[in-house]
Protein backbone atom coordinates (compact mmCIF):
# COMPACT_ATOMS: atom_id res chain seq x y z
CA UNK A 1 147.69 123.39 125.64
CA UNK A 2 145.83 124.20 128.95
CA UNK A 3 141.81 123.91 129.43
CA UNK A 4 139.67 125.01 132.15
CA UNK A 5 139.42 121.70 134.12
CA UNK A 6 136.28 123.25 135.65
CA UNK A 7 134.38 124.06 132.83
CA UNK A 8 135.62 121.02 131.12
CA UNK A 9 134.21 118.96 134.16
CA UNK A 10 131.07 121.09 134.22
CA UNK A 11 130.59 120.53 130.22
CA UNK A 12 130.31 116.51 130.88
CA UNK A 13 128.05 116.71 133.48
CA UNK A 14 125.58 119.12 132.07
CA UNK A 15 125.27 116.78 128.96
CA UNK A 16 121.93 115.31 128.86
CA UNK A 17 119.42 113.13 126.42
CA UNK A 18 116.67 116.10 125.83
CA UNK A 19 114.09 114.46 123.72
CA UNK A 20 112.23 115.69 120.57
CA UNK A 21 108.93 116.34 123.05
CA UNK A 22 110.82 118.84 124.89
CA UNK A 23 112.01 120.82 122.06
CA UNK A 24 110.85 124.48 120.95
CA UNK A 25 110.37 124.37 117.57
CA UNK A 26 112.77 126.53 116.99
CA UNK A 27 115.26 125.69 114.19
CA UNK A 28 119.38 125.11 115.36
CA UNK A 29 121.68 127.05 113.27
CA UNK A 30 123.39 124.72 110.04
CA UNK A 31 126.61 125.98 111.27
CA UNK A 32 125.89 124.59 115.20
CA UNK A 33 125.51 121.14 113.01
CA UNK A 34 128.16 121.39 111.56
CA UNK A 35 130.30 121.70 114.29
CA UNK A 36 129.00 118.91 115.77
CA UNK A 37 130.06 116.90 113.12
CA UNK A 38 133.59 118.06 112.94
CA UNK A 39 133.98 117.74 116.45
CA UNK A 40 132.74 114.03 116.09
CA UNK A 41 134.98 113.58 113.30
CA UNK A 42 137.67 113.68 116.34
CA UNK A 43 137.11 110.92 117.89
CA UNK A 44 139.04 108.10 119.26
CA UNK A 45 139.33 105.50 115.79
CA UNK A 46 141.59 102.27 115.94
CA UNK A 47 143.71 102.45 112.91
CA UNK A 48 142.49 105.70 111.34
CA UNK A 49 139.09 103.45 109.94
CA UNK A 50 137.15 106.60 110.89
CA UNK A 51 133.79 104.24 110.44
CA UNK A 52 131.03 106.92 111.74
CA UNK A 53 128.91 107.86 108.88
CA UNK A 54 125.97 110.66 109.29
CA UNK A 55 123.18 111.70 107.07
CA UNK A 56 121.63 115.07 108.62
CA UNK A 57 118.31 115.62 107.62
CA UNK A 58 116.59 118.78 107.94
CA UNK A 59 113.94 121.20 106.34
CA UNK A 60 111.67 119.25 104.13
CA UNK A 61 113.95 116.26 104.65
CA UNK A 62 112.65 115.47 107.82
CA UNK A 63 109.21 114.43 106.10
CA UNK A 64 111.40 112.77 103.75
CA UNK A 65 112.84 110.60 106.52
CA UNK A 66 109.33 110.25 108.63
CA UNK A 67 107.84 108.63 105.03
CA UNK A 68 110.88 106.25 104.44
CA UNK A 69 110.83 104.99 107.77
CA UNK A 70 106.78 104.26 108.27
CA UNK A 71 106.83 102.69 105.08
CA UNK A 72 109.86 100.50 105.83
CA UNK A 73 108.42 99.36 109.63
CA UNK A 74 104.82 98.75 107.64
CA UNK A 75 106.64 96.49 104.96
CA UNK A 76 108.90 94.26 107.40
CA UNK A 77 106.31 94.77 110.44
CA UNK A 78 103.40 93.69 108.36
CA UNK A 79 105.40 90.61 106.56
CA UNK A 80 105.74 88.97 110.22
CA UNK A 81 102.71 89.90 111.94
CA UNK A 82 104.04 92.48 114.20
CA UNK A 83 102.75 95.88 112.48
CA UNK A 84 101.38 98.62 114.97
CA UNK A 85 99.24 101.58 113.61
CA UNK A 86 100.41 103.65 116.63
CA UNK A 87 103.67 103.04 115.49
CA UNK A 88 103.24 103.70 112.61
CA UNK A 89 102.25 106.84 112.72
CA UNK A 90 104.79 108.01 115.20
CA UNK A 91 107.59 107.05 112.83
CA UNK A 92 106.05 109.13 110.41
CA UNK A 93 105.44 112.14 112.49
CA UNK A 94 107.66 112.95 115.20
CA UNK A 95 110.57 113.42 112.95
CA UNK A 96 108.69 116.41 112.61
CA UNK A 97 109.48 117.67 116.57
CA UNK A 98 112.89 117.94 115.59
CA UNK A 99 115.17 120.96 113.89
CA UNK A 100 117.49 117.94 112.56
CA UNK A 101 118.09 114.42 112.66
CA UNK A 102 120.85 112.66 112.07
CA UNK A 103 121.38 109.10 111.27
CA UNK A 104 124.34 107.07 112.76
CA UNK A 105 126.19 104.63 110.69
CA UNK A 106 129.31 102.75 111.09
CA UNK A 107 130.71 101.62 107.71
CA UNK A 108 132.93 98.76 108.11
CA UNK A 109 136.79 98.64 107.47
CA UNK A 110 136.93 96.76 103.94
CA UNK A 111 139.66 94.93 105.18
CA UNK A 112 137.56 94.27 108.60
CA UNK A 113 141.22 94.13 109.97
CA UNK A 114 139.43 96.03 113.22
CA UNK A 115 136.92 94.63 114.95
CA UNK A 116 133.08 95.62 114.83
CA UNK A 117 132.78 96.42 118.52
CA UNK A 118 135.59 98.47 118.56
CA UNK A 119 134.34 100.51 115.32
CA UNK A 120 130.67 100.70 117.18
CA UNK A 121 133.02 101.78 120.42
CA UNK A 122 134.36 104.68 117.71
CA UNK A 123 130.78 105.98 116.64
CA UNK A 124 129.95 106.03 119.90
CA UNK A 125 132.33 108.48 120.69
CA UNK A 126 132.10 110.61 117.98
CA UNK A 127 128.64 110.40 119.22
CA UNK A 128 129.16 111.71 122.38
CA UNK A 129 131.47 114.47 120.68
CA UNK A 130 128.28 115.64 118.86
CA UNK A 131 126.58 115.46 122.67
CA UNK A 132 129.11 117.49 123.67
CA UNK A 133 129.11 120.12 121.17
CA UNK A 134 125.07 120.55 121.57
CA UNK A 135 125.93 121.08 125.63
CA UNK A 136 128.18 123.78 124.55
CA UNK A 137 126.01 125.45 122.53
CA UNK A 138 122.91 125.07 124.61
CA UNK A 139 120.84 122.42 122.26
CA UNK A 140 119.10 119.80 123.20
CA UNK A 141 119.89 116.41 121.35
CA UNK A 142 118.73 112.60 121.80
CA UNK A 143 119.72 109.44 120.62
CA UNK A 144 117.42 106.86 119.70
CA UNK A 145 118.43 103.50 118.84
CA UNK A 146 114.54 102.58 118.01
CA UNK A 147 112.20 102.77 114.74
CA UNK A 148 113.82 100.74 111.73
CA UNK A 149 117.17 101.13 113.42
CA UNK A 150 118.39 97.43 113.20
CA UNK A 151 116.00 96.59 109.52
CA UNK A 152 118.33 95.00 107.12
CA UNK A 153 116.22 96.80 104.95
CA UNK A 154 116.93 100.71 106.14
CA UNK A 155 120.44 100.26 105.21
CA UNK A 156 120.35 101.17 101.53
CA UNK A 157 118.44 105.09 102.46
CA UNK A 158 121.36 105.92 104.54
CA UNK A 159 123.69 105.03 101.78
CA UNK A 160 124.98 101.80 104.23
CA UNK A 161 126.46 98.53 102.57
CA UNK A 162 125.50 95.40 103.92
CA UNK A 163 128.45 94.78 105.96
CA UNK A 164 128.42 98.77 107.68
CA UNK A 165 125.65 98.86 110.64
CA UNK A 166 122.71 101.78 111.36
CA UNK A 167 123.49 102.11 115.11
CA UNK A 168 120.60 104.88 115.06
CA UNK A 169 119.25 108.42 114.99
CA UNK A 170 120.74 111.72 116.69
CA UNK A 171 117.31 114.06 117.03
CA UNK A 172 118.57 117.77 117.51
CA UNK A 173 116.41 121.02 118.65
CA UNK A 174 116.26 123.95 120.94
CA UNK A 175 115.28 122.80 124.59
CA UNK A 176 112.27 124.10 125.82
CA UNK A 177 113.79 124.63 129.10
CA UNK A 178 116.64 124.56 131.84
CA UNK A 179 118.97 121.30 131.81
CA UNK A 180 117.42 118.88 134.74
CA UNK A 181 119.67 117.79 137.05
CA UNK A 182 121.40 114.40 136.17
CA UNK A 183 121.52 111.54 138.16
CA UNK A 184 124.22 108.96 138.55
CA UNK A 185 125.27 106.71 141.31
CA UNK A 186 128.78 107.59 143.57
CA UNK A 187 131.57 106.27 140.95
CA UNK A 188 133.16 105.03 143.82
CA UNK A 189 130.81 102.16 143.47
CA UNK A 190 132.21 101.27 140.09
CA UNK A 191 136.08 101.34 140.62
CA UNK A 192 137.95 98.91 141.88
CA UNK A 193 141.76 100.18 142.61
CA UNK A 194 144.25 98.33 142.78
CA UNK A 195 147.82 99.49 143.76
């Protein structure tokens, strides 16, 4: 099977982090969603453990999430002295910027016969499927790896076991505005070749 090259070159470089701020309001299509998630469910997985895991919350669910998570930061920030109202309060209300969020898990191979980093390496692919699919389709989507992403205690709302990881949250919405222009330093930089 052929592809453009061109577009397909074009496609990676117009992906970008748009954040909840810079969203419309306007509400992304279910079915835009839901390609997103089938096109993550293609990613790269050592040994078929598919570990990527989503919960997509939308609708009334976002207030759902926005209540779980300022309640869980004020129980563990508050039992070691670290609790911020400012905080707080953003936890509980910018959910709200967004059409849908998605939470990132990686469930762990019972057998844990692959290991962790390369399952994280797998949800961060299908990760950047879902960025992908969102460039296509002109949304704007962020991830945040912030909040009550690493509590112990966040794990159980996301339907996580203790072993599987919350790696964070995939904010969705309509971009207020053009793509900016991305920035990256000359790859040639990076690469070492050796021949």
């Amino acid at each position: 099977m052929k592809f453009n090259q061109e577009e397909v070159n074009q496609l990676i470089r117009q992906r970008r982090s748009i954040f909840p701020k810079d969203y419309t309001g306007e509400r992304v299509d279910d079915d835009t969603i839901q390609q997103m998630l089938e096109n993550a469910n293609w990613a790269p997985t050592h040994r078929l453990t598919e570990p990527w895991r989503f919960v997509v919350f939308s609708g009334e669910g976002l207030r759902k999430l926005g209540a779980f998570q300022a309640e869980c930061y004020r129980k563990v920030t508050v039992a070691d002295g670290t609790f911020s109202e400012d905080r707080h309060q953003g936890l509980l209300t910018k959910p709200l910027q967004s059409s849908h969020i998605i939470s990132i898990g990686m469930r762990r191979d019972e057998k844990k016969s692959v290991p962790e980093i390369e399952e994280a390496g797998a949800v961060f692919c299908a990760i950047q499927n879902m960025y992908l699919t969102a460039t296509a389709y002109g949304v704007g989507c962020y991830l945040s790896t912030g909040g009550i992403t690493y509590f112990e205690e966040a794990k159980e709302f996301f339907r996580l076991g203790a072993e599987d990881r919350l790696l964070g949250f995939f904010h969705v919405g309509m971009p207020k505005g053009p793509t900016p222009p991305g920035r990256r330093k000359p790859i040639h930089s990076k690469v070492v070749w050796i021949k």
